[in-house]
Protein backbone atom coordinates (compact mmCIF):
# COMPACT_ATOMS: atom_id res chain seq x y z
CA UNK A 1 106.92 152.65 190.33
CA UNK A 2 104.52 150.04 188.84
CA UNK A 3 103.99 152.01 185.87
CA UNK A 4 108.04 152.11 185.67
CA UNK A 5 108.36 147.95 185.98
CA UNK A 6 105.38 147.78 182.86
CA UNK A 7 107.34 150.07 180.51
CA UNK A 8 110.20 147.96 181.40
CA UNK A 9 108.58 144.57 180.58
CA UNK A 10 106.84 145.96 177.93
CA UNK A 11 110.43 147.17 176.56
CA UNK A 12 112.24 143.63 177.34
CA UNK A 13 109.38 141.74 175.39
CA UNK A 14 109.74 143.96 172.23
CA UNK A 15 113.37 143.71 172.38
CA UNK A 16 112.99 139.66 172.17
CA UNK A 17 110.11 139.65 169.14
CA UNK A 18 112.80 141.61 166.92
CA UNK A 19 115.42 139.51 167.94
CA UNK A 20 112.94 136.80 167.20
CA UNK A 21 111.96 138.49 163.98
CA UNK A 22 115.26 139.37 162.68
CA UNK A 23 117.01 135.45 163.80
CA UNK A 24 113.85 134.44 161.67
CA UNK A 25 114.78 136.53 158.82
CA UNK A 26 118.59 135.46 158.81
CA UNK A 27 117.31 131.77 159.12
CA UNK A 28 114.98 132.41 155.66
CA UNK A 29 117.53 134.44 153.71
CA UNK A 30 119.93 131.26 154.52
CA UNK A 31 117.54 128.90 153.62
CA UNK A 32 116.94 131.07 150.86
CA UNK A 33 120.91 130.94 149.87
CA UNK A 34 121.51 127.16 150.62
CA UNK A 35 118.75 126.38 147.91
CA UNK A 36 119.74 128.93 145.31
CA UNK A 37 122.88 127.17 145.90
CA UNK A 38 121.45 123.51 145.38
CA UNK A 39 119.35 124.50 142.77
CA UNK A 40 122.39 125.98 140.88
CA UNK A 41 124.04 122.66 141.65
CA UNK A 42 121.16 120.86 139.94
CA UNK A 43 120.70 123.06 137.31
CA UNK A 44 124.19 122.33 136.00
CA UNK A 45 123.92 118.95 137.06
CA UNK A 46 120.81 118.59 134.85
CA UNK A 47 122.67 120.52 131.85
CA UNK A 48 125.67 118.27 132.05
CA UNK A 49 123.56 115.35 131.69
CA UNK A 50 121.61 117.10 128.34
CA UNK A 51 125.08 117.81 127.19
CA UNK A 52 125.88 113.75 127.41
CA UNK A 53 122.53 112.77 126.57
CA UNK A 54 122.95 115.16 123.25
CA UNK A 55 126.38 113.08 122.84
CA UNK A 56 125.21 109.68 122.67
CA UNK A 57 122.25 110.69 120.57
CA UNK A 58 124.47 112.37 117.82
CA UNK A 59 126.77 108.75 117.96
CA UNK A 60 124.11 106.88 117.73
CA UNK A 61 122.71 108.58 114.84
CA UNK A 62 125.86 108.61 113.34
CA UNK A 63 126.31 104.44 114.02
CA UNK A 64 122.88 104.26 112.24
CA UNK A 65 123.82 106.30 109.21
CA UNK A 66 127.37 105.02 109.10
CA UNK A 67 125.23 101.12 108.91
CA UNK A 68 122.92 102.13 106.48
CA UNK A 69 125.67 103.43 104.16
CA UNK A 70 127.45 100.23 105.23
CA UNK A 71 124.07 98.19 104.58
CA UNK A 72 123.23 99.62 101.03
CA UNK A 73 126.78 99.13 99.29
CA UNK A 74 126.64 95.44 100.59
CA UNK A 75 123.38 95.53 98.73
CA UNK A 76 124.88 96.90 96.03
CA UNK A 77 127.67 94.40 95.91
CA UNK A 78 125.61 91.74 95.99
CA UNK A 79 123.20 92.87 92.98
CA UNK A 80 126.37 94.01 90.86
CA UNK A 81 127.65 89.93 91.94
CA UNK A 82 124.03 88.95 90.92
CA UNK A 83 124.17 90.41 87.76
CA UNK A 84 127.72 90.02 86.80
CA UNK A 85 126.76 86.68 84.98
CA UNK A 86 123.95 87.30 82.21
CA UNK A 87 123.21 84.10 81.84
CA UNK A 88 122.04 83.81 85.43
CA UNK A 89 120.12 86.72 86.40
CA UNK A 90 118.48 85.69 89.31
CA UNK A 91 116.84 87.15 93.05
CA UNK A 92 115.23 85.25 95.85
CA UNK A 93 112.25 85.04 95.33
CA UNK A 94 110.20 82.22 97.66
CA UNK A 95 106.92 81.52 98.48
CA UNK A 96 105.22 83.01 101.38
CA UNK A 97 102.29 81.00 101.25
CA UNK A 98 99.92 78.40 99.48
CA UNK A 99 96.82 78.54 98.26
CA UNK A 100 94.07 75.98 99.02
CA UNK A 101 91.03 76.17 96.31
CA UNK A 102 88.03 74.67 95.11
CA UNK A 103 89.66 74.02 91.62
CA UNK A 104 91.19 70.71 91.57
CA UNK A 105 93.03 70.79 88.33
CA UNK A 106 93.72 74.16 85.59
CA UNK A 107 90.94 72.66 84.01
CA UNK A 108 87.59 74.46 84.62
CA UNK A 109 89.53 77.45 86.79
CA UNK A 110 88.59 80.62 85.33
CA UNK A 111 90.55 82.63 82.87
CA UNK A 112 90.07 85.87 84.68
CA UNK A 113 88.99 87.07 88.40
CA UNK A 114 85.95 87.68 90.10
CA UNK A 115 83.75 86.42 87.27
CA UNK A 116 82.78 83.12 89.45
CA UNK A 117 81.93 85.21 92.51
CA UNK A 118 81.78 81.39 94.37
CA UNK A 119 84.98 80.27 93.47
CA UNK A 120 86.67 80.31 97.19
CA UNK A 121 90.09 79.90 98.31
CA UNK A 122 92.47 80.34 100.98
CA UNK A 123 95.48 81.64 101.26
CA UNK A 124 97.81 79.37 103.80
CA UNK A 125 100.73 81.67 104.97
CA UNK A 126 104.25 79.88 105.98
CA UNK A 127 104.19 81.17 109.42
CA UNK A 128 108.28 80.85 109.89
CA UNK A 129 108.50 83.35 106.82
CA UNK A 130 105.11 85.69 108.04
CA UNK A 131 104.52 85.96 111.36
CA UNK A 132 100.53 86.15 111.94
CA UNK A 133 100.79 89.85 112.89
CA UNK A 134 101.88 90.73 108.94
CA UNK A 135 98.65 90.12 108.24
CA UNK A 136 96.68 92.79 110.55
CA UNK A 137 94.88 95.25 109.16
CA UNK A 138 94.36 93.44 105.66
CA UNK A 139 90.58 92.63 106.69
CA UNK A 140 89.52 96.66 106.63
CA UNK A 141 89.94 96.19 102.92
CA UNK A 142 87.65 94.52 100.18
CA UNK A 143 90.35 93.09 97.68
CA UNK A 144 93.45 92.43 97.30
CA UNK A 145 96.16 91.57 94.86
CA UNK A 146 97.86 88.29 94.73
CA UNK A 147 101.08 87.61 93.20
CA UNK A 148 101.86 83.97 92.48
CA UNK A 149 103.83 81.48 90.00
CA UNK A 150 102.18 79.34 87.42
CA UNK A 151 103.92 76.48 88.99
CA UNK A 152 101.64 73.92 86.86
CA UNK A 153 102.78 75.28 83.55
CA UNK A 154 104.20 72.52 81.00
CA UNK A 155 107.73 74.51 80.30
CA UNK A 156 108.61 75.59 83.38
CA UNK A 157 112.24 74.08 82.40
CA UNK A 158 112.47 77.10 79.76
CA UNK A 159 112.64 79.40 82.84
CA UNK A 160 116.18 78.07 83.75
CA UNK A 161 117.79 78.53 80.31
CA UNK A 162 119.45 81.91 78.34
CA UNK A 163 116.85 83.98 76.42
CA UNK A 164 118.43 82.73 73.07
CA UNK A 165 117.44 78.72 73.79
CA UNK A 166 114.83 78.94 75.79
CA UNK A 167 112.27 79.15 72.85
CA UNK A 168 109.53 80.85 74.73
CA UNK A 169 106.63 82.05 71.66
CA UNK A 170 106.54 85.33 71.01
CA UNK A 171 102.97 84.96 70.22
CA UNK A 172 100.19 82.63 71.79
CA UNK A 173 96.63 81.53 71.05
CA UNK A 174 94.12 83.70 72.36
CA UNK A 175 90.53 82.06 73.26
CA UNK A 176 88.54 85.21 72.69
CA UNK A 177 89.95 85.39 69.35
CA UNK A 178 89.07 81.84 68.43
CA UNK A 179 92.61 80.86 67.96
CA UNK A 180 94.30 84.02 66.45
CA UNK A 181 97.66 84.79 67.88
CA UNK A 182 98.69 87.62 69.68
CA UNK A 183 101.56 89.29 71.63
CA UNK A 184 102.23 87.59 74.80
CA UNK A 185 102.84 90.74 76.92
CA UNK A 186 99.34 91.48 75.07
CA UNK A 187 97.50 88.61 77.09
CA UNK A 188 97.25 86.79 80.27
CA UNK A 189 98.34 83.65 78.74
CA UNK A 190 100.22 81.53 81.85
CA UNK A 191 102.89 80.57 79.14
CA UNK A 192 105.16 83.99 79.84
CA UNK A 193 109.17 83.91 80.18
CA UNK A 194 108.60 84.46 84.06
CA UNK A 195 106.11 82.48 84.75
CA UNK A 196 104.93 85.01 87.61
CA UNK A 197 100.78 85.66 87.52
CA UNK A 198 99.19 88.44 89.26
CA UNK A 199 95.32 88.59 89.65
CA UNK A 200 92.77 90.03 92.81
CA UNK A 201 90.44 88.71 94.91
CA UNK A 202 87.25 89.46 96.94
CA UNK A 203 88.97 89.44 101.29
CA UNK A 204 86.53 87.39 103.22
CA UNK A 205 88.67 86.91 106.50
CA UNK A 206 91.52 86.74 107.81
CA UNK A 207 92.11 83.94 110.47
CA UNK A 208 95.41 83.74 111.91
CA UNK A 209 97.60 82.76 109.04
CA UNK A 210 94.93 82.11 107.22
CA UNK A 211 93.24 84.57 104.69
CA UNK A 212 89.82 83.25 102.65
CA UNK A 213 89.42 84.94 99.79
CA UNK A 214 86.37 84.40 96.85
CA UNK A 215 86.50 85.09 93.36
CA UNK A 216 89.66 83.27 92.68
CA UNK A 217 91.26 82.29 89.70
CA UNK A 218 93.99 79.86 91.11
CA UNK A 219 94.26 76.77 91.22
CA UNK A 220 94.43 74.23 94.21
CA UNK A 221 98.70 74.81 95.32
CA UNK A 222 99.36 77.47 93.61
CA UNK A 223 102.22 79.14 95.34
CA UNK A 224 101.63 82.98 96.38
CA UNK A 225 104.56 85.17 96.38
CA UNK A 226 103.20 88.54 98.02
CA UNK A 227 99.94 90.26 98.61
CA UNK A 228 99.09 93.94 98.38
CA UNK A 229 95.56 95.60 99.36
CA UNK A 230 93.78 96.37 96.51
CA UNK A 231 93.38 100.69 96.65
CA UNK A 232 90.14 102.20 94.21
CA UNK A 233 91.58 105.39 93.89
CA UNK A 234 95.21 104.78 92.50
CA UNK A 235 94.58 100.90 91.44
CA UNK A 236 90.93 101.91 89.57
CA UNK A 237 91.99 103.93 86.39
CA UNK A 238 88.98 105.80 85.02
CA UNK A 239 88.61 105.68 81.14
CA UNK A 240 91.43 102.86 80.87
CA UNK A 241 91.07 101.79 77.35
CA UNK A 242 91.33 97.95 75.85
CA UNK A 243 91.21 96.28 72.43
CA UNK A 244 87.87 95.62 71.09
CA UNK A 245 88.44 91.72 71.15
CA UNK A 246 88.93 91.86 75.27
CA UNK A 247 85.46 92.58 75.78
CA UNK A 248 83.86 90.01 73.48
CA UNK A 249 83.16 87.97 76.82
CA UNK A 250 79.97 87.05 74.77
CA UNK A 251 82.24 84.47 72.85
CA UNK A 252 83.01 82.39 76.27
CA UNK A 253 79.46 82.65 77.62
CA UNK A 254 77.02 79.75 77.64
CA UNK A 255 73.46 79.38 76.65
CA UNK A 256 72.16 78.06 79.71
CA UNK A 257 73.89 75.88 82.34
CA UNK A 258 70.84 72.96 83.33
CA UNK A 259 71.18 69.63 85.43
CA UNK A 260 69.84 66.27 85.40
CA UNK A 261 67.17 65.39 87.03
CA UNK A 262 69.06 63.37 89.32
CA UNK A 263 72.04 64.93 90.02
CA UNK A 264 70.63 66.52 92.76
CA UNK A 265 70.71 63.44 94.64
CA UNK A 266 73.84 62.38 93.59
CA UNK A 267 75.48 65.45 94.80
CA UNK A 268 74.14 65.07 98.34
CA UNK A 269 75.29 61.64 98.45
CA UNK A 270 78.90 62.34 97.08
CA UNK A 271 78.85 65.57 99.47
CA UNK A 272 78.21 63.25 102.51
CA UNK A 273 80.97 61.32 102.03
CA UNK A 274 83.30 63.74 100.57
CA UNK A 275 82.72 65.87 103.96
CA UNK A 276 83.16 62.83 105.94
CA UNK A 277 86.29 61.70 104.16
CA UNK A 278 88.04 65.35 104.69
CA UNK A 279 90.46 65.78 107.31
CA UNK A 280 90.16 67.51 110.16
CA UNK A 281 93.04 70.19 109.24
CA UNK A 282 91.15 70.17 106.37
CA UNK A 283 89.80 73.94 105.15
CA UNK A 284 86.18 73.61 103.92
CA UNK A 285 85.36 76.42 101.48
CA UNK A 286 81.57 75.22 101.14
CA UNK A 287 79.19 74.98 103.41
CA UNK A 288 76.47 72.84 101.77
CA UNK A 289 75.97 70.90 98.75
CA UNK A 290 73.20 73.52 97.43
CA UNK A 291 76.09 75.95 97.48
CA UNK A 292 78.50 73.63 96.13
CA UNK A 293 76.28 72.93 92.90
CA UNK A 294 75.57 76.94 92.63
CA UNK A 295 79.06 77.25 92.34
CA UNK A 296 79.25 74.26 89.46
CA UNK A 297 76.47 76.63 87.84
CA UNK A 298 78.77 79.73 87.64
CA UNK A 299 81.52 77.70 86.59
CA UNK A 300 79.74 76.21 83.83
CA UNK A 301 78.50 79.36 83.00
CA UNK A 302 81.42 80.27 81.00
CA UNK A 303 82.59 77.75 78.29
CA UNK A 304 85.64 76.50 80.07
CA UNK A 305 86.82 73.95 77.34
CA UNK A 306 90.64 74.34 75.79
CA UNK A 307 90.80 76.36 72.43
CA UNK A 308 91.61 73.18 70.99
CA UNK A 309 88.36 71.07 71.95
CA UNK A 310 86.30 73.83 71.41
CA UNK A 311 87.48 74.13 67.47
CA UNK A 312 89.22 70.74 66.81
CA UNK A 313 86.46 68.58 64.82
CA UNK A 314 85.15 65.36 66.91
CA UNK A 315 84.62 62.15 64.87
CA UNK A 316 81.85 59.60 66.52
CA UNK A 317 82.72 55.30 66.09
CA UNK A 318 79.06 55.53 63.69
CA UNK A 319 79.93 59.07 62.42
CA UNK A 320 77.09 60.27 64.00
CA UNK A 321 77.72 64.26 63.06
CA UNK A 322 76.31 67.52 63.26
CA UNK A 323 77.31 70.28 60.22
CA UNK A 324 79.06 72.67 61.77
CA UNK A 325 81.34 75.59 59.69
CA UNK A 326 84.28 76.95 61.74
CA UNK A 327 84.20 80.87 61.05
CA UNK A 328 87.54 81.49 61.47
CA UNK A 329 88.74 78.31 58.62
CA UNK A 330 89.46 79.59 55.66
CA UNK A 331 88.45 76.53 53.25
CA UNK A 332 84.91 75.85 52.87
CA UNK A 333 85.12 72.50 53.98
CA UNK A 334 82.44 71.14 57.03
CA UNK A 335 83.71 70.16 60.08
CA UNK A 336 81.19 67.90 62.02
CA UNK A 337 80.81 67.60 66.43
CA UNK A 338 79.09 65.02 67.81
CA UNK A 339 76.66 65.50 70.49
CA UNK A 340 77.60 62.90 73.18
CA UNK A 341 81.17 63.94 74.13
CA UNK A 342 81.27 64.34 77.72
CA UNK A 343 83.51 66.85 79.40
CA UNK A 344 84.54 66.83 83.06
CA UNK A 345 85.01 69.64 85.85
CA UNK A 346 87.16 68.46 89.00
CA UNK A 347 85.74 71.21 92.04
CA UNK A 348 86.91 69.83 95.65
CA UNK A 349 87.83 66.75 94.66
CA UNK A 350 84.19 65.79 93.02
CA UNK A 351 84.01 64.86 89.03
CA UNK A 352 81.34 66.55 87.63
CA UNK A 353 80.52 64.91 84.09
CA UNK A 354 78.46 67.41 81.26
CA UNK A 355 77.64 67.71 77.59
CA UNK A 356 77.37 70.94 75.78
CA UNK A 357 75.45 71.31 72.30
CA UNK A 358 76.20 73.02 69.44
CA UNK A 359 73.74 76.07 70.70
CA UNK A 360 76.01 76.44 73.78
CA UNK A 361 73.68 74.77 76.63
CA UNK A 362 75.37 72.99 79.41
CA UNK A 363 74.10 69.90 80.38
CA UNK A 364 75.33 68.21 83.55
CA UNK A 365 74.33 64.87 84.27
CA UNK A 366 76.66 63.78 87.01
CA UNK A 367 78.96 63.91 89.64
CA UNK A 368 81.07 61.26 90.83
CA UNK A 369 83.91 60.93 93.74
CA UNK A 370 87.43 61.78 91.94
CA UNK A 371 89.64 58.32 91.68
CA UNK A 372 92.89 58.58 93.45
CA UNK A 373 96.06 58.09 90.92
């Protein structure tokens, strides 16, 4: 009998684990159905939403394109406007910044680049046309190239008028040469029918808006109408060939550049006060008078007189003269230069007075505070 009631519960208790087991089973395999379900529901959910995602992408690229298309034949319009009048070809072109330098006047400012390696600048950048952050990344290179207008030439009015009246020279004076004319596209010469220079310059920093550069050929407000970083490997042509007269720097070189033996204290003296007279917005490009006066040295080092006064015969009030034969005058004729005309070199806003002698040595004797107009 007892062995009769255990089979019995034994049965009953199996009976309810597979009726566990199998209500489990039916409860997965619906779980199992609901979420294929849902996830079917998502999944087309999902691919509806590619489907409109795809949509407004393709519009949107075709708004761009249809603008672009839109933008260029306004641009086109406007250059075909532009250039329907000959006599007024024109773009707009404006300065993006202005240039601060240590050469107060075209006087004494080198003819070419980075052959006073002191001559500093800096470029002041109109931050409501270049925002500060144009500028990053320009001091991981060593140069750059500067475009700017001669805005101090004497016939800038010729820009304004038709080719046929403007009477630009087809030919100009070139210094090397000692006077002999050549093709204007064939020099540097400032004097050009755009007036538009280009030259490069040694990066020193960049501050804000601000970039100093060294090695500068430009004079104090010269506008700047773009930079671009100077690149060796495309901008550096390898076996580039020039005339022979271009590198006959020999002819522009000086003797020896030597200064009085008090100018040394004059220069502190004027330095004092020049410093103390600067403003405070003021950009000093010089931190000492010892490296002010090395950079009157390289300046000096290079005969920066005109053609004119270099080959134009000086007459004394006594007719004090030294016999001098120009090589390039044709009649045998002496022309005579004194000895005691005194030149003058206007760096930062200092006068620096010198001589130079018939054997080409500089002699400075002084410097003097520049007397406003």
């Amino acid at each position: 009998m007892l062995i009769f009631c255990s089979r019995s519960l034994f049965f009953m208790a199996a009976t309810k684990l597979l009726t566990i087991s199998i209500a489990l089973a039916a409860l997965s395999a619906s779980a199992a159905a609901i979420g294929v379900v849902f996830w079917r529901r998502k999944t087309r959910a999902d691919e509806e939403k590619i489907r409109e995602l795809e949509k407004s992408l393709k519009a949107a690229l075709q708004n761009c394109g249809a603008e672009r298309q839109g933008r260029i034949r306004a641009q086109q319009a406007l250059r075909k406007v532009a250039n329907s009048n000959d006599s007024n070809n024109s773009y707009p072109l404006a300065p993006i910044a202005i240039t601060q330098s240590c050469f107060s006047t075209r006087n004494g400012t080198p003819r070419q680049p980075l052959i006073v390696p002191l001559a500093r600048a800096c470029l002041v950048f109109d931050p409501t046309r270049v925002p500060p952050a144009s500028l990053e990344g320009l001091e991981g290179y060593s140069h750059c190239w500067i475009i700017f207008v001669f805005h101090l030439n004497t016939n800038l009015d010729k820009s304004w008028k038709h080719p046929s009246r403007s009477k630009f020279k087809a030919k100009v004076k070139v210094p090397r040469l000692k006077g002999e004319r050549m093709g204007v596209f064939a020099t540097r010469s400032p004097h050009r029918p755009c007036p538009i220079g280009l030259t490069v310059a040694k990066i020193d920093s960049v501050d804000g808006n601000k970039v100093f550069i060294s090695g500068v050929d430009l004079v104090d407000g010269t506008p700047v109408l773009d930079i671009k970083p100077y690149l060796p490997y495309c901008d550096s042509i390898p076996g580039a060939m020039v005339p022979d007269w271009i590198t006959a720097d020999n002819i522009l070189a000086v003797t020896s550049v030597n200064f009085s033996h008090d100018f040394s204290a004059s220069l502190n003296h004027c330095w004092s006060r020049n410093m103390e007279k600067k403003k405070k917005n003021e950009i000093s490009l010089y931190t000492s008078s010892t490296e002010f006066r090395n950079l009157i040295q390289q300046v000096l080092s290079w005969d920066i007189r005109s053609l004119s006064q270099r080959i134009r015969p000086h007459k004394t009030e006594n007719n004090s003269m030294n016999n001098v034969t120009l090589e390039d005058d044709n009649s045998e004729e002496e022309l005579h230069f004194p000895d005691d005309i005194v030149y003058h070199l206007i760096l930062e806003g200092l006068n620096i007075s010198y001589k130079i002698d018939y054997d080409g040595n500089v002699h400075v004797e002084k410097v003097d505070p520049c007397i406003p107009n």
